[in-house]
PDB file of N, CA and C in Angstrom:
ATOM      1  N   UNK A   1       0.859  -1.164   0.000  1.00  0.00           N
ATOM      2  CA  UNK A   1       0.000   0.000   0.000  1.00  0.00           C
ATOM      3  C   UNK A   1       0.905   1.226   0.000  1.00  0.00           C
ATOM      4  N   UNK A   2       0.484   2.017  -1.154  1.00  0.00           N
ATOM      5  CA  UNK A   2       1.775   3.363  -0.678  1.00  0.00           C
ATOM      6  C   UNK A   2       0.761   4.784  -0.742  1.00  0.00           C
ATOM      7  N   UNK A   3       1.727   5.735  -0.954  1.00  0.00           N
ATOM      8  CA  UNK A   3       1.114   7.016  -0.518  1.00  0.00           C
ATOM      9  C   UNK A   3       1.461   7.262   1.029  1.00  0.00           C
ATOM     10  N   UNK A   4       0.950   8.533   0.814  1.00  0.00           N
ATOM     11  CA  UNK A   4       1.133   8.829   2.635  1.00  0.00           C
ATOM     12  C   UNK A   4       1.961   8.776   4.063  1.00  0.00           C
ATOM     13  N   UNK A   5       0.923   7.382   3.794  1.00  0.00           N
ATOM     14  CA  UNK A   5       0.820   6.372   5.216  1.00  0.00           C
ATOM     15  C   UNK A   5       1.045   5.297   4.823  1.00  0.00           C
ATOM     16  N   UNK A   6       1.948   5.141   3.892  1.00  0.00           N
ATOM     17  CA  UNK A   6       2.346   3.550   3.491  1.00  0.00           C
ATOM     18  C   UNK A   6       3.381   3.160   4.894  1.00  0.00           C
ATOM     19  N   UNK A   7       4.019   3.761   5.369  1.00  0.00           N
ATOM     20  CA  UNK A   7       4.977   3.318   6.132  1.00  0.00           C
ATOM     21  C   UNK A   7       3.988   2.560   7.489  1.00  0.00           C
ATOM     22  N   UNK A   8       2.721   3.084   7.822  1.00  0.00           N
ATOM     23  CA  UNK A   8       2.184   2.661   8.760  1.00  0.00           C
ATOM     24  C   UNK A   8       1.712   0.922   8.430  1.00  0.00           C
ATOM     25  N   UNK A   9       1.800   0.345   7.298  1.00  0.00           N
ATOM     26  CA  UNK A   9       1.662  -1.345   7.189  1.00  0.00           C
ATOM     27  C   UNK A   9       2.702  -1.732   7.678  1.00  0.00           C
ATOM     28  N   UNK A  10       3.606  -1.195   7.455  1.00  0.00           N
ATOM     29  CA  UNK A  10       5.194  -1.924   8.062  1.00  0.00           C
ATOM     30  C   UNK A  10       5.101  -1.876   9.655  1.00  0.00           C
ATOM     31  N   UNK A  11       4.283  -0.943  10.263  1.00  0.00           N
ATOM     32  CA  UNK A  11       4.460  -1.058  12.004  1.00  0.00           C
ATOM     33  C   UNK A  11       3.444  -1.967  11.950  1.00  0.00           C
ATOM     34  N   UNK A  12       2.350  -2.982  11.334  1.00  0.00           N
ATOM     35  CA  UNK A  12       1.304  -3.657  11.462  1.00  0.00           C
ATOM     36  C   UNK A  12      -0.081  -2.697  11.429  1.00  0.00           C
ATOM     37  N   UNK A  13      -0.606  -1.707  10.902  1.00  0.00           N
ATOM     38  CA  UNK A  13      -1.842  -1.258  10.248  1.00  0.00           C
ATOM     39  C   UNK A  13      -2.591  -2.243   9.177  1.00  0.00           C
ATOM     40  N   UNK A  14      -3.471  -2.553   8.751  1.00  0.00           N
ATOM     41  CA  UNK A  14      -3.906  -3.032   8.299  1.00  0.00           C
ATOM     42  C   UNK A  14      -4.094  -2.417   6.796  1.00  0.00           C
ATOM     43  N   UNK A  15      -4.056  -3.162   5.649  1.00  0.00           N
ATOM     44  CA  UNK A  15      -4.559  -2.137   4.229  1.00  0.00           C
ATOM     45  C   UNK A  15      -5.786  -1.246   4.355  1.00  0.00           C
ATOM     46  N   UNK A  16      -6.568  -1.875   4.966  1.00  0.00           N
ATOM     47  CA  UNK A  16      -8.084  -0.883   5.056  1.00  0.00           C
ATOM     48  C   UNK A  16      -7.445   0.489   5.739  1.00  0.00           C
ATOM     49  N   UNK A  17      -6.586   0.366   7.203  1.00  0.00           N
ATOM     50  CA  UNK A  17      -6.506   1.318   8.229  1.00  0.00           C
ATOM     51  C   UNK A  17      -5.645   2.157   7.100  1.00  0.00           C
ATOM     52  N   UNK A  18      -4.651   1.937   6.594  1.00  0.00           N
ATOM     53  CA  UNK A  18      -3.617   2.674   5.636  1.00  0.00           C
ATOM     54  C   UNK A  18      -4.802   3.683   4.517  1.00  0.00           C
ATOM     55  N   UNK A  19      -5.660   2.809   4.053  1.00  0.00           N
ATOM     56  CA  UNK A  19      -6.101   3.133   2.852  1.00  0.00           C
ATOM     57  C   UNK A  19      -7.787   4.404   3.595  1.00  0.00           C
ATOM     58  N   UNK A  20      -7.454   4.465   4.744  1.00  0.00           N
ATOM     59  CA  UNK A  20      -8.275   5.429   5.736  1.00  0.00           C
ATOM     60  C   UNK A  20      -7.451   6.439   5.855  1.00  0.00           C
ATOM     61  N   UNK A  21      -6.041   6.205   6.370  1.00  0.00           N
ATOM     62  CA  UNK A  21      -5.273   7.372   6.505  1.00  0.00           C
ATOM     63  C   UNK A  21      -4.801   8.170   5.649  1.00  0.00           C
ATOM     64  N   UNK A  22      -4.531   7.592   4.554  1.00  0.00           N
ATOM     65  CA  UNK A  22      -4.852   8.297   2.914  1.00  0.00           C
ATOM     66  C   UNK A  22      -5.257   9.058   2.516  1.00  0.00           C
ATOM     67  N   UNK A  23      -7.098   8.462   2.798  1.00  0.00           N
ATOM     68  CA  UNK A  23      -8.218   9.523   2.059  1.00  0.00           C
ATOM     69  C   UNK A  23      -8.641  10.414   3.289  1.00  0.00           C
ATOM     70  N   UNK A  24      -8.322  10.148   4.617  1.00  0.00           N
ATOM     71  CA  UNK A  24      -8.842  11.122   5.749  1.00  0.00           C
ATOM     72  C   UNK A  24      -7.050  11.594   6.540  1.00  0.00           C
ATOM     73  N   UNK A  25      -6.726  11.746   6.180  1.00  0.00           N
ATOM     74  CA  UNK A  25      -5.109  12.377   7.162  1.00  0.00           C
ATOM     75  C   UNK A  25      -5.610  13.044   8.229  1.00  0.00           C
ATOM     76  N   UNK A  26      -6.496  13.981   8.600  1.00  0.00           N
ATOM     77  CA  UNK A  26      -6.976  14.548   9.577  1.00  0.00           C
ATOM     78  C   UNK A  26      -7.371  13.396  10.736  1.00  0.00           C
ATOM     79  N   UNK A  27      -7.601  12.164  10.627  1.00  0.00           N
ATOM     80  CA  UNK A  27      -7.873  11.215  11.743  1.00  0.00           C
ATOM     81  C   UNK A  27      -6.751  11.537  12.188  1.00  0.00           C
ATOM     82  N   UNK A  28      -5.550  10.891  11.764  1.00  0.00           N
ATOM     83  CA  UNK A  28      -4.077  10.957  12.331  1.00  0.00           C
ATOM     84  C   UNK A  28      -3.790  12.199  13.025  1.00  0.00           C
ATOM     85  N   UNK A  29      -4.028  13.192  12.291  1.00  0.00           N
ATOM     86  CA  UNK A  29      -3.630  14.318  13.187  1.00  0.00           C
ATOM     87  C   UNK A  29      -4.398  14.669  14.867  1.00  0.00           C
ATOM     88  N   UNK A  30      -5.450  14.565  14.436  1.00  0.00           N
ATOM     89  CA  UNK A  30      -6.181  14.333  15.612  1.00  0.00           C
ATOM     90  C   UNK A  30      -5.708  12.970  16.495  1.00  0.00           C
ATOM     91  N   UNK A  31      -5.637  12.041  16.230  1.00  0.00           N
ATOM     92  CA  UNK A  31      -4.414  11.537  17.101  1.00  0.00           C
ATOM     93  C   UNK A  31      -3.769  11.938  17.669  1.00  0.00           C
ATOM     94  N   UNK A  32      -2.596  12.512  16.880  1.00  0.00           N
ATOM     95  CA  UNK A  32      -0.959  12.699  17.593  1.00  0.00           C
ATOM     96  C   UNK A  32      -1.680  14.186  18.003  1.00  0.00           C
ATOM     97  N   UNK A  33      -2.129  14.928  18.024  1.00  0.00           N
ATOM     98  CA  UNK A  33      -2.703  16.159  19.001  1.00  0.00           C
ATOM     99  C   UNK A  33      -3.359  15.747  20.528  1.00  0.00           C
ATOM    100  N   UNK A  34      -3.773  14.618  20.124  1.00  0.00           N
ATOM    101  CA  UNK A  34      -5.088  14.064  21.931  1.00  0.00           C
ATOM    102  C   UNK A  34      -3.820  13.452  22.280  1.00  0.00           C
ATOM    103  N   UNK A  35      -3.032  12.540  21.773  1.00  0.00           N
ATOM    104  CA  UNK A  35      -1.510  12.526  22.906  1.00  0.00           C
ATOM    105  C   UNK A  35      -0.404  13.474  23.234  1.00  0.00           C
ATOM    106  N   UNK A  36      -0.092  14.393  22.304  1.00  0.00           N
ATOM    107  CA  UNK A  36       0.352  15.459  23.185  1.00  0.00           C
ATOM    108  C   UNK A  36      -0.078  16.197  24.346  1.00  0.00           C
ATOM    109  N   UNK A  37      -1.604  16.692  23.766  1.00  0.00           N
ATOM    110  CA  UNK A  37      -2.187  17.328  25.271  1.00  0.00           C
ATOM    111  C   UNK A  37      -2.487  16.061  26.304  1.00  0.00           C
ATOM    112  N   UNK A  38      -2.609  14.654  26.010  1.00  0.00           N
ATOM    113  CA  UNK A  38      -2.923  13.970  27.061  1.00  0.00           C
ATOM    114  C   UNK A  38      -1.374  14.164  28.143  1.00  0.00           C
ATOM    115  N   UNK A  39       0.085  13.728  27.185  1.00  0.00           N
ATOM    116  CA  UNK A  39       0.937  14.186  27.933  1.00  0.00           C
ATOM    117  C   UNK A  39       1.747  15.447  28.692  1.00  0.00           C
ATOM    118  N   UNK A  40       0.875  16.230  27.867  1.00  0.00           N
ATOM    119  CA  UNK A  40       1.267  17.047  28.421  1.00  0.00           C
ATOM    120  C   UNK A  40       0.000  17.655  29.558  1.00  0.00           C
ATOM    121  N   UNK A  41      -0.935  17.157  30.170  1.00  0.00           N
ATOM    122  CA  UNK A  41      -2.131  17.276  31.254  1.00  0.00           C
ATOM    123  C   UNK A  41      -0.733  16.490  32.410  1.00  0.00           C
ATOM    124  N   UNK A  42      -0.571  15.395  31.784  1.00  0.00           N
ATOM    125  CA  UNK A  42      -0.094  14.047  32.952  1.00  0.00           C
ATOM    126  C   UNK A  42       1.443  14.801  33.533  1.00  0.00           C
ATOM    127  N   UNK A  43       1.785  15.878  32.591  1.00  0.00           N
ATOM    128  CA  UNK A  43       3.394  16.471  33.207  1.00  0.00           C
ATOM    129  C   UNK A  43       2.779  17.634  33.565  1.00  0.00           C
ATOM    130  N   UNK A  44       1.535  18.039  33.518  1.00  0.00           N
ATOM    131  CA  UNK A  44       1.539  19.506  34.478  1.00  0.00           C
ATOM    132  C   UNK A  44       1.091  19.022  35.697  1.00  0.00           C
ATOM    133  N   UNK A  45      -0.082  17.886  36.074  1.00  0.00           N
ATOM    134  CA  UNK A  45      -0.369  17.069  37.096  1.00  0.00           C
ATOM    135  C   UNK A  45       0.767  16.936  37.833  1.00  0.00           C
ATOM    136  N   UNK A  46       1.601  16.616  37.270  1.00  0.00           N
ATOM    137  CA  UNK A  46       2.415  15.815  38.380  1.00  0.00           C
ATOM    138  C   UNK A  46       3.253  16.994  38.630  1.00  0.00           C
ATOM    139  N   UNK A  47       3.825  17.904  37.640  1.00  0.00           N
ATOM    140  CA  UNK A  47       4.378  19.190  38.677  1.00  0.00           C
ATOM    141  C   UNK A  47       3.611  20.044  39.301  1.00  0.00           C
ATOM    142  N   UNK A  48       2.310  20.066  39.914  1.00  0.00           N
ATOM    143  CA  UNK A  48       1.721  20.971  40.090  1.00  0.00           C
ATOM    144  C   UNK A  48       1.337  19.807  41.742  1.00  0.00           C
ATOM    145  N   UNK A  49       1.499  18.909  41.536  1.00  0.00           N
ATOM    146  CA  UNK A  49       1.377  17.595  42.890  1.00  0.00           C
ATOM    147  C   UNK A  49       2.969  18.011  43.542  1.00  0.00           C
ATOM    148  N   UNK A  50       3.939  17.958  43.174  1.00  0.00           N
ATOM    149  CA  UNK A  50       5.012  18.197  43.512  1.00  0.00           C
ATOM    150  C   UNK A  50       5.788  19.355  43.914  1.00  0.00           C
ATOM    151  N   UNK A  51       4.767  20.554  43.223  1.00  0.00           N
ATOM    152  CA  UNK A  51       5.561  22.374  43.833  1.00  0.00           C
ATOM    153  C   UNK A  51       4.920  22.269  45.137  1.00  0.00           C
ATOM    154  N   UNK A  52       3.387  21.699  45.107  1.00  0.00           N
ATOM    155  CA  UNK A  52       2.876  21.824  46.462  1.00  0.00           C
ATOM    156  C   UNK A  52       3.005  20.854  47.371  1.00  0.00           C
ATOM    157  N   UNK A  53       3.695  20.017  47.786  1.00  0.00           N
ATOM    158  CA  UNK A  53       3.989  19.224  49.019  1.00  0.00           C
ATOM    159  C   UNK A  53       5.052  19.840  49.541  1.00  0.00           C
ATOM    160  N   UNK A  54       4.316  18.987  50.947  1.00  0.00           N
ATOM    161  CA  UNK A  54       5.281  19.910  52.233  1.00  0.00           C
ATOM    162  C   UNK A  54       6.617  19.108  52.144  1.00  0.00           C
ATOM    163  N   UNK A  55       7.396  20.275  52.368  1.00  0.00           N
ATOM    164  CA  UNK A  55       8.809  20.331  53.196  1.00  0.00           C
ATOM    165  C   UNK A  55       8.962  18.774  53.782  1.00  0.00           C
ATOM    166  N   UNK A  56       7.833  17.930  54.140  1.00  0.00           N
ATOM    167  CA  UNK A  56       8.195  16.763  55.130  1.00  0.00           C
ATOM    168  C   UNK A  56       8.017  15.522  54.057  1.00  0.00           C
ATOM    169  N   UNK A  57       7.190  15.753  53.048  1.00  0.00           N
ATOM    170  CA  UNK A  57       6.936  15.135  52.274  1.00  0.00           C
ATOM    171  C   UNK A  57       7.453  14.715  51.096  1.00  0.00           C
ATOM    172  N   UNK A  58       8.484  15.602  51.029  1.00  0.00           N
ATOM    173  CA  UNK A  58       9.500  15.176  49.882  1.00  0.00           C
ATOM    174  C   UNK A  58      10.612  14.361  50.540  1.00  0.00           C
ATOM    175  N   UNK A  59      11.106  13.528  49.903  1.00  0.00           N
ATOM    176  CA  UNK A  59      11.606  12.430  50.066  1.00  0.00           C
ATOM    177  C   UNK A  59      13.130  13.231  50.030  1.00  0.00           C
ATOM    178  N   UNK A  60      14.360  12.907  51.141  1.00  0.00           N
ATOM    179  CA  UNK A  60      15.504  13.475  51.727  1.00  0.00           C
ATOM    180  C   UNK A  60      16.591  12.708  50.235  1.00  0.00           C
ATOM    181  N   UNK A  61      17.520  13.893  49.667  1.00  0.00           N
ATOM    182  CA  UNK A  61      18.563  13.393  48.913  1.00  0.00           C
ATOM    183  C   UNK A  61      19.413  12.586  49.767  1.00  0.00           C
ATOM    184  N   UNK A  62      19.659  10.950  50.105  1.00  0.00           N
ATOM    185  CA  UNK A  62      20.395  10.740  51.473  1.00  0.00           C
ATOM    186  C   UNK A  62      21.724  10.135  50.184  1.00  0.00           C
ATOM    187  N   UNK A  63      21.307   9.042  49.473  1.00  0.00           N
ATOM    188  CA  UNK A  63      22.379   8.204  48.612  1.00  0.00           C
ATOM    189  C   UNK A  63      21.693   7.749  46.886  1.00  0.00           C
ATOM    190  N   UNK A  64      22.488   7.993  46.379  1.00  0.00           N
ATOM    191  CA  UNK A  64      22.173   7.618  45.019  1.00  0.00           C
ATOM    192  C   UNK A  64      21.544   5.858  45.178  1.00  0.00           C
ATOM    193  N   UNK A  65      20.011   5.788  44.816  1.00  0.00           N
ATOM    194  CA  UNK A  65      19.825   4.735  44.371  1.00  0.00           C
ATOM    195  C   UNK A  65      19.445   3.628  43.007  1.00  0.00           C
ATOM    196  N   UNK A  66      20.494   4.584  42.128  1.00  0.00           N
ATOM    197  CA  UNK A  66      20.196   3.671  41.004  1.00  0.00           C
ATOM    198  C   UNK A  66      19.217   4.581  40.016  1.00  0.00           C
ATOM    199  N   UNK A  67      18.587   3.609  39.203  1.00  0.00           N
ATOM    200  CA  UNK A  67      17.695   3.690  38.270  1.00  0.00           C
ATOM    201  C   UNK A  67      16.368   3.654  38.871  1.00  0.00           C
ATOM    202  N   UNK A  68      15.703   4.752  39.427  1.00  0.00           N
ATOM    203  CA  UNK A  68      14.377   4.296  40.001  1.00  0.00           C
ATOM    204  C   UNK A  68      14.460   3.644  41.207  1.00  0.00           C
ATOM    205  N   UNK A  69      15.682   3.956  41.787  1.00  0.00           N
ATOM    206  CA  UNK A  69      15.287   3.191  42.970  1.00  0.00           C
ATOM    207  C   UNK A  69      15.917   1.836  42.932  1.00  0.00           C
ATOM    208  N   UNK A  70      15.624   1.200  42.076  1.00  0.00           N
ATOM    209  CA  UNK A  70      15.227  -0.353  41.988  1.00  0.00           C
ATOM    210  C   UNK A  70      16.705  -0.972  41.595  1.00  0.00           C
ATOM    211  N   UNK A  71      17.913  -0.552  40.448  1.00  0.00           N
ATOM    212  CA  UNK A  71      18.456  -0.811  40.117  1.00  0.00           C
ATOM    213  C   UNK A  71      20.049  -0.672  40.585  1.00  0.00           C
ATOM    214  N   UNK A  72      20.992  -1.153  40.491  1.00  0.00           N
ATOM    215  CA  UNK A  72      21.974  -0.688  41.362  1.00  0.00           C
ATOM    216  C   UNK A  72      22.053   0.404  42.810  1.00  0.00           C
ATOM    217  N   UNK A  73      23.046   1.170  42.506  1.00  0.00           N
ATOM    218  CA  UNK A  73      23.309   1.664  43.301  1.00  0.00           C
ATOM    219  C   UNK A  73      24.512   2.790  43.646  1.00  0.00           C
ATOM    220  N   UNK A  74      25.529   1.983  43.914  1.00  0.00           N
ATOM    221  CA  UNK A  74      26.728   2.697  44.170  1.00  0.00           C
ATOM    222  C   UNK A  74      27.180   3.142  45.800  1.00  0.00           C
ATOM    223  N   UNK A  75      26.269   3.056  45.943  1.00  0.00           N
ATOM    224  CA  UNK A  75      26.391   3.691  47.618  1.00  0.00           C
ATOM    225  C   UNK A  75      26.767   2.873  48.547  1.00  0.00           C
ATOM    226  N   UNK A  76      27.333   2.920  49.671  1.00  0.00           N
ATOM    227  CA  UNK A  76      28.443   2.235  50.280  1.00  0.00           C
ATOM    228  C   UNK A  76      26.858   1.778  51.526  1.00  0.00           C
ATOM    229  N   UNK A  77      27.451   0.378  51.585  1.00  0.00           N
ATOM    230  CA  UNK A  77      26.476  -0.621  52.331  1.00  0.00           C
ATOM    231  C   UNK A  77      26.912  -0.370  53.515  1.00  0.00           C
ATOM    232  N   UNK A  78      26.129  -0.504  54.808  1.00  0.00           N
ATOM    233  CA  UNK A  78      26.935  -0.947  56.250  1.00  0.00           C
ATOM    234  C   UNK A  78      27.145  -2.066  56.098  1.00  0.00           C
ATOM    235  N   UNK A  79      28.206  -1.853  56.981  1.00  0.00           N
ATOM    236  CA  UNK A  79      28.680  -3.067  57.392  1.00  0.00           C
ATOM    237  C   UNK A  79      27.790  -4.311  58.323  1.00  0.00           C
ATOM    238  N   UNK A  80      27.386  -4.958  58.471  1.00  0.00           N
ATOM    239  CA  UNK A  80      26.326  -5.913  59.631  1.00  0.00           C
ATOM    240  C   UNK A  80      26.997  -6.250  60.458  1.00  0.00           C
ATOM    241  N   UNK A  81      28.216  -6.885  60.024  1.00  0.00           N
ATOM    242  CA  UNK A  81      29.065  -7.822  61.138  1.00  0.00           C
ATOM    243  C   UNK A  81      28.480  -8.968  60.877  1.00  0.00           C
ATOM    244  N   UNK A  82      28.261  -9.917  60.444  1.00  0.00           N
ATOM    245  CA  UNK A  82      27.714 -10.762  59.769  1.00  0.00           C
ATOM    246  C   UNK A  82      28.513 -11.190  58.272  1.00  0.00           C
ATOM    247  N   UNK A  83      28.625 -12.259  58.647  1.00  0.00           N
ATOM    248  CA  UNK A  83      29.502 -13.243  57.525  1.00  0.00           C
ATOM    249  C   UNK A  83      28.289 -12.978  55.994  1.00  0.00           C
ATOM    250  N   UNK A  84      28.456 -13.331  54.750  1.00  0.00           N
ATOM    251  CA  UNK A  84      27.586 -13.642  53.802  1.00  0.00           C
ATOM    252  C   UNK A  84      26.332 -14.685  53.755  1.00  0.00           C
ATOM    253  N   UNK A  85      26.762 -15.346  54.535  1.00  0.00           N
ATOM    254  CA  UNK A  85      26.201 -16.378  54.724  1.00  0.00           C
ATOM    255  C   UNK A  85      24.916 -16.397  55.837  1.00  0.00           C
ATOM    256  N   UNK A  86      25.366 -15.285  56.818  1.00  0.00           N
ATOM    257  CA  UNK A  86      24.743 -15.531  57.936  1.00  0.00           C
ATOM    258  C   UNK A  86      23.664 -14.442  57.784  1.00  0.00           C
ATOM    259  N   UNK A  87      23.967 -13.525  56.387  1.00  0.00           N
ATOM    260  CA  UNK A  87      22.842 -11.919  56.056  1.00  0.00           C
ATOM    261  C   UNK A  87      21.728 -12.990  55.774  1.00  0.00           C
TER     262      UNK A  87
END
C-alpha cells in the first residue's frame, strides 16, 4: 500500500486502516494532538502535585539509588558484622 501512510503497514496497520489514513489524514492528526495534550495534562499534574507538598513530604537526597530506585546503586552498604552467609 503506498502514498502517505504507506509506512504505517510496516508497524502492522492493516490495508483498510492505511487506505483510511490516505483519504482522511486529519484522523491521524487528531491523534498525535489528543496525545500530546494527554501528555502534556499528565506532566503539568504531576508538577503541580510536587511544587505543592510539604517540606516533610519530599523524600531526603540521602544516597544515590540507582535507576528508580530499583536498580543498582553505588552507595556504600553498612557493614552488619555478619559473615555472607549468615545476612
Amino acid at each position: 500500500m503506498s502514498g502517505q501512510f504507506g509506512f504505517m503497514s510496516k508497524i502492522g496497520a492493516t490495508d483498510e486502516a492505511v487506505a483510511v489514513l490516505n483519504d482522511q489524514p486529519y484522523v491521524f492528526t487528531i491523534l498525535v494532538v489528543v496525545l500530546v495534550i494527554i501528555i502534556a495534562q499528565i506532566t503539568l499534574h504531576w508538577y503541580i502535585h510536587y511544587a505543592t507538598m510539604k517540606p516533610e513530604q519530599k523524600k531526603k537526597k540521602a544516597e544515590s539509588k540507582g535507576l528508580f530506585g530499583l536498580f543498582g546503586g553505588g552507595g556504600k552498604k553498612k557493614p552488619t558484622g555478619k559473615p555472607p552467609a549468615m545476612r
